[in-house]
C-alpha atoms as a PDB file:
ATOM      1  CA  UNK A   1      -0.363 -21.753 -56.361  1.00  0.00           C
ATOM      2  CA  UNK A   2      -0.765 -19.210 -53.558  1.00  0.00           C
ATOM      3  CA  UNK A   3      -2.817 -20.351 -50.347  1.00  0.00           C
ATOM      4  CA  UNK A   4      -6.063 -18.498 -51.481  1.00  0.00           C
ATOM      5  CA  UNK A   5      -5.825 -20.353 -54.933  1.00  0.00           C
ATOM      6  CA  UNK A   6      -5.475 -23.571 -52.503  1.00  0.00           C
ATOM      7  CA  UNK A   7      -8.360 -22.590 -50.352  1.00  0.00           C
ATOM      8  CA  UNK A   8     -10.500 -21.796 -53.360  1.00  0.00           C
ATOM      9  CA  UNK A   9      -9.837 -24.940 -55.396  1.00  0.00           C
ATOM     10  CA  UNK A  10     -10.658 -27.025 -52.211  1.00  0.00           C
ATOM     11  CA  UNK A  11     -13.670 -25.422 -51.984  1.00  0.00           C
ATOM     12  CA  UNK A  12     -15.067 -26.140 -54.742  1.00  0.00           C
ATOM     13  CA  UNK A  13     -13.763 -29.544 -54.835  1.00  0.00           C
ATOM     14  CA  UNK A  14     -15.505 -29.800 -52.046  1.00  0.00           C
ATOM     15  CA  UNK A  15     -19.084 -28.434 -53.433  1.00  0.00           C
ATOM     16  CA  UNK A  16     -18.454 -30.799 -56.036  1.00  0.00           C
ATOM     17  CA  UNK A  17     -17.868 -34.182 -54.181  1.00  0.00           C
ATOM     18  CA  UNK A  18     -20.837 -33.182 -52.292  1.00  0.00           C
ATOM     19  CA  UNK A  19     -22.945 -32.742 -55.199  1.00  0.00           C
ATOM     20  CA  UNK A  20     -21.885 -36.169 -56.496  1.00  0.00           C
ATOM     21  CA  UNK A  21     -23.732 -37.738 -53.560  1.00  0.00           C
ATOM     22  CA  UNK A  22     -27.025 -36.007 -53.826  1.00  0.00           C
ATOM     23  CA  UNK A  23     -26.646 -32.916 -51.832  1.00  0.00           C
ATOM     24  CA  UNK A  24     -27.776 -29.301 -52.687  1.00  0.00           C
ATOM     25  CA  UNK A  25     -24.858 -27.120 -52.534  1.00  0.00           C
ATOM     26  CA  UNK A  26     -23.815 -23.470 -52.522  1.00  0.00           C
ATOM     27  CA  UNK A  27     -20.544 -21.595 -52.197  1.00  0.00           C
ATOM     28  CA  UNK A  28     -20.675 -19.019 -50.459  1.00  0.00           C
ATOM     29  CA  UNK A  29     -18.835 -15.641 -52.398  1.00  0.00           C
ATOM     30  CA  UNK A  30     -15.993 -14.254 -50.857  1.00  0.00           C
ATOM     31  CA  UNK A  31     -16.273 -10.568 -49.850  1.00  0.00           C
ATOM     32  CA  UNK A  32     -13.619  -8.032 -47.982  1.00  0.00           C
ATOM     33  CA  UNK A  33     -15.701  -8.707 -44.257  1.00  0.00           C
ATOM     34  CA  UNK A  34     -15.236 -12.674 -44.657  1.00  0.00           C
ATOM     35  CA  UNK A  35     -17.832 -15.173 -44.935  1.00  0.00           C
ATOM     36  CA  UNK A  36     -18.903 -17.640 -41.824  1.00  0.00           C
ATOM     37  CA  UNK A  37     -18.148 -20.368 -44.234  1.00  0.00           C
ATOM     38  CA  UNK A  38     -17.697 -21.493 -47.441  1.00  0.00           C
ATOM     39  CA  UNK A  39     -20.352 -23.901 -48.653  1.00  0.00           C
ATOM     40  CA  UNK A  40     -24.245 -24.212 -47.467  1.00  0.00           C
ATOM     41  CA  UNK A  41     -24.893 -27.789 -48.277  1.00  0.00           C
ATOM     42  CA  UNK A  42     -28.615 -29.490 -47.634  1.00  0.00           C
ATOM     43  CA  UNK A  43     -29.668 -32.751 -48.091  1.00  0.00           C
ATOM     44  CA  UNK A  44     -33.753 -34.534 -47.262  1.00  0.00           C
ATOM     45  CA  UNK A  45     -34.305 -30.834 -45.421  1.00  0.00           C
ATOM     46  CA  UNK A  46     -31.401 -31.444 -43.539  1.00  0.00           C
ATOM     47  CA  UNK A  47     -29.277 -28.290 -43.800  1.00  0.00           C
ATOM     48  CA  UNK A  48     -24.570 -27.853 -43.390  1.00  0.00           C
ATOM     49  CA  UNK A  49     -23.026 -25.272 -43.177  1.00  0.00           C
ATOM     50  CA  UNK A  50     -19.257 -26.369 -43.923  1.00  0.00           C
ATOM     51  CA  UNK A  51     -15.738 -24.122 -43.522  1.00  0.00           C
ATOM     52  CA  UNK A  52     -12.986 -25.815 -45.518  1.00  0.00           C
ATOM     53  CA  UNK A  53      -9.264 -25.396 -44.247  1.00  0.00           C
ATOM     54  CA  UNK A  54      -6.650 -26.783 -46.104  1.00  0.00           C
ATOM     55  CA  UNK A  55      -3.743 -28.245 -43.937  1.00  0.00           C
ATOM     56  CA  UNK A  56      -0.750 -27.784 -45.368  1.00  0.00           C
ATOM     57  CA  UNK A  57       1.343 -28.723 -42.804  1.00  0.00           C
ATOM     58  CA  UNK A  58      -0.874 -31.329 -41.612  1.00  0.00           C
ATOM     59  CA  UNK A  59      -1.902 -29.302 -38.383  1.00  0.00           C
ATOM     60  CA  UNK A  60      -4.958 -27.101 -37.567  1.00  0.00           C
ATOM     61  CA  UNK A  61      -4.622 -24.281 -35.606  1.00  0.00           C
ATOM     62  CA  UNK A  62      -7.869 -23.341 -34.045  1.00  0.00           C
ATOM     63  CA  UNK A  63      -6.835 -19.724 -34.014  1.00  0.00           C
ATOM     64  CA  UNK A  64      -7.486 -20.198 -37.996  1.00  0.00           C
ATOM     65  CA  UNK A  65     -11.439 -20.255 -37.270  1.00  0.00           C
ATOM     66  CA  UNK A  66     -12.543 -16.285 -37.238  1.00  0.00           C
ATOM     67  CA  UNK A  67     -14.759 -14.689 -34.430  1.00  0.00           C
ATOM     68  CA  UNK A  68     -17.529 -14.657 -37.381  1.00  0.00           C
ATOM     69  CA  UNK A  69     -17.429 -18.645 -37.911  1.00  0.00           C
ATOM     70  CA  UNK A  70     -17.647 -18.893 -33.975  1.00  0.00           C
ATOM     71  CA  UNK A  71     -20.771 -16.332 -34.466  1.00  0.00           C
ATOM     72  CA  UNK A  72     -22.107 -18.499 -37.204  1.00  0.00           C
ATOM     73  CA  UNK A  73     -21.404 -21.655 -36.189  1.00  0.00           C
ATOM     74  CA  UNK A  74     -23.198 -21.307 -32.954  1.00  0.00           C
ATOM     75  CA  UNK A  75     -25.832 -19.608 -33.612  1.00  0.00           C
ATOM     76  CA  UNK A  76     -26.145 -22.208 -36.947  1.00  0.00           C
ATOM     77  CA  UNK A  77     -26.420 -24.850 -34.061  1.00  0.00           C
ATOM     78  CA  UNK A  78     -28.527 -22.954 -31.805  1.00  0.00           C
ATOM     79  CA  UNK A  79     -31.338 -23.067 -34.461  1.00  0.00           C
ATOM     80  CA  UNK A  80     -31.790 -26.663 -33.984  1.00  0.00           C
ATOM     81  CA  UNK A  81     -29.550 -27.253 -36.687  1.00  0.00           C
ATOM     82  CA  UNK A  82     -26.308 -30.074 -36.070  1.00  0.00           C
ATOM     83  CA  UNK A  83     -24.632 -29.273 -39.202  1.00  0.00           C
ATOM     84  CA  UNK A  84     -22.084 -27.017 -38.544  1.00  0.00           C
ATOM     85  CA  UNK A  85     -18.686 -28.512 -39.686  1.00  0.00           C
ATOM     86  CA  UNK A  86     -15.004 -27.744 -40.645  1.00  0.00           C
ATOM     87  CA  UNK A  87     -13.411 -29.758 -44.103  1.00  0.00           C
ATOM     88  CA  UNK A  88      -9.796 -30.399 -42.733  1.00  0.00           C
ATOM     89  CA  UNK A  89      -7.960 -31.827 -45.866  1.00  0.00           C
ATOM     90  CA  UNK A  90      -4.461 -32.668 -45.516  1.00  0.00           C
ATOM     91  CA  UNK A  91      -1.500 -32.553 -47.827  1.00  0.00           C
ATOM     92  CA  UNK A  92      -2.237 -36.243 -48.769  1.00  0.00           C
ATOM     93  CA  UNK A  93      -5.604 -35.140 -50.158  1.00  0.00           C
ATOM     94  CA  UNK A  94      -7.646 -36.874 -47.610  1.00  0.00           C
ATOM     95  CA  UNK A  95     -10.491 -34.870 -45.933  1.00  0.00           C
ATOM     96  CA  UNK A  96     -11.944 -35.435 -42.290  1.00  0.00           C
ATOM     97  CA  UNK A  97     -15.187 -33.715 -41.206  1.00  0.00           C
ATOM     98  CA  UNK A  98     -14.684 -32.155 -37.518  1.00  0.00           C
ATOM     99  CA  UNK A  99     -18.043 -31.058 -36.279  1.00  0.00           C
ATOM    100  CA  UNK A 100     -17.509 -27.205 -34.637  1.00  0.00           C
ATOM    101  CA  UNK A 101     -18.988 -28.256 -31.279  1.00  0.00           C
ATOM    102  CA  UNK A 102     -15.577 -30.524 -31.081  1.00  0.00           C
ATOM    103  CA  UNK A 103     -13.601 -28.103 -32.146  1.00  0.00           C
ATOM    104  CA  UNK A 104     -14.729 -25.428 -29.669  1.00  0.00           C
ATOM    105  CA  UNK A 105     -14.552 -27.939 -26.888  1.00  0.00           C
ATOM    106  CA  UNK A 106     -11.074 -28.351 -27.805  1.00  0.00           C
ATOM    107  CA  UNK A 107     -10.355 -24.682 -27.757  1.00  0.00           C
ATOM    108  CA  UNK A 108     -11.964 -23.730 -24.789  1.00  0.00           C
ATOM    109  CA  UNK A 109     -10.153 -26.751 -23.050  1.00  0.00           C
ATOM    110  CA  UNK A 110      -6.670 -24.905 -23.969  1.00  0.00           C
ATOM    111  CA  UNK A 111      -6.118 -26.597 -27.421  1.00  0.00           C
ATOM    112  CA  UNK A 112      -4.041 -24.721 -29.559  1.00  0.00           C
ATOM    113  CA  UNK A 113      -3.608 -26.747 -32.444  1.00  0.00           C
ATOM    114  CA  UNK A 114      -4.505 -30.171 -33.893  1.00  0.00           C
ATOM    115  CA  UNK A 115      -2.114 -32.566 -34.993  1.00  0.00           C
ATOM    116  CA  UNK A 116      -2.537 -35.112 -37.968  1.00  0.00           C
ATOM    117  CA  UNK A 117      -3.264 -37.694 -35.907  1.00  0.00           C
ATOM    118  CA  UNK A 118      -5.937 -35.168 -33.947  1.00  0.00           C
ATOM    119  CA  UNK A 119      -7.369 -34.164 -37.485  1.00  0.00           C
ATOM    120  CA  UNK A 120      -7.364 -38.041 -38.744  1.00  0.00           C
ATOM    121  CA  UNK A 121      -9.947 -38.617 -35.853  1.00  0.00           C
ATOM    122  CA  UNK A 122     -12.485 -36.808 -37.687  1.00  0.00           C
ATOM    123  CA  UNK A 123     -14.962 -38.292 -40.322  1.00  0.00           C
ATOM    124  CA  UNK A 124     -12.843 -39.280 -43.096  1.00  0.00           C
ATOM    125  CA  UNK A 125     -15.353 -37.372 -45.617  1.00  0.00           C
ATOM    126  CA  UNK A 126     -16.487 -41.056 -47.552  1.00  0.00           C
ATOM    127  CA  UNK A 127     -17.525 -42.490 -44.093  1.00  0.00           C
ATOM    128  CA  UNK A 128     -19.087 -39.302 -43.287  1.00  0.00           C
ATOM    129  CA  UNK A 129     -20.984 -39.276 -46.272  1.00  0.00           C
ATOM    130  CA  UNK A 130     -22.601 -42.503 -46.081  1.00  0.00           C
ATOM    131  CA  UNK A 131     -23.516 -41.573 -42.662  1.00  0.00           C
ATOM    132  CA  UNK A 132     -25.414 -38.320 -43.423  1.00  0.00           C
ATOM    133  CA  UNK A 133     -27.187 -40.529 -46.308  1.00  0.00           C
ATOM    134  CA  UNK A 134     -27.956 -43.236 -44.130  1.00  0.00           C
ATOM    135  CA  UNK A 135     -29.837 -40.945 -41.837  1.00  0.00           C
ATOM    136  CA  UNK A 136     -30.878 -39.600 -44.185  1.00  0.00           C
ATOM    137  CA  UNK A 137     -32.890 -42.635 -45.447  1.00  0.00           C
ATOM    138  CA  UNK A 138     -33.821 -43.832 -42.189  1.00  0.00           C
ATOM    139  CA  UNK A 139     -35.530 -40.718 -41.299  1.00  0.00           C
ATOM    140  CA  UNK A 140     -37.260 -41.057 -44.462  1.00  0.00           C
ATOM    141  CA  UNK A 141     -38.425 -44.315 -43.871  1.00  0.00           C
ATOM    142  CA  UNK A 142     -39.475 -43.625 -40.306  1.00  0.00           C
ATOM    143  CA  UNK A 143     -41.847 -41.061 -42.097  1.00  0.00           C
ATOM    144  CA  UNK A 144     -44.048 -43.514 -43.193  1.00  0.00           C
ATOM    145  CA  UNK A 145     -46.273 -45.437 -41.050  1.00  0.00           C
ATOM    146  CA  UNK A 146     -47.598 -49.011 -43.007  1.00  0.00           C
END
């Protein structure tokens, strides 16, 4: 399979396990300009916007996130809105969840490329799950005032 085919199966493998746990998802269609990512994802109001990379190699270049995702991604985040993340999965299968703010920081502090152990510090996707959800459900139980 060819690295689009890759990119595209992870993708929606990725919609999918997202929709298992509740959330609202869309893929985003591919068109000849690129896309900023590839799934919208919302859960309780709360909205993600979510690039997948595969990792072949087990490394992430940063050079791999376009000018449009930095467009996107920013001004995602300066809406109010902390869900702007990047789906690293690695040639085991696993998936982290690196938030972009981290990932620009890393850039702009002369990273060039993260290794497996750099891309095993983000969210492993499970744990990141369960997070989201939990805040999820606190938030919702804040809401009410007994």
């Amino acid at each position: 399979m060819n690295n689009k085919r890759l990119g595209n199966a992870f993708e929606r493998e990725f919609a999918d396990k997202l929709h298992e746990h509740g959330f609202w998802v869309h893929l985003l269609k591919q068109n000849e300009a690129g896309q900023p990512a590839d799934v919208i994802a919302c859960i309780n109001n709360r909205p993600f916007l979510i690039d997948c990379k595969m990792c072949a190699n087990d490394t992430f270049p940063v050079s791999r996130i376009e000018d449009n995702q930095h467009t996107a991604m920013q001004l995602f985040e300066d809406r109010d809105n902390d869900g702007a993340y990047f789906a690293l999965k690695l040639s085991t299968g696993e998936i982290y969840m690196h938030h972009y703010e981290g990932l620009k920081y890393f850039e702009d502090n002369g990273g060039k490329s993260l290794t497996r152990q750099q891309i095993m510090t983000g969210d492993k996707f499970e744990d990141w799950v369960e997070s989201v959800i939990d805040d999820v459900y606190s938030d919702r139980l804040q809401d009410y005032d007994y």
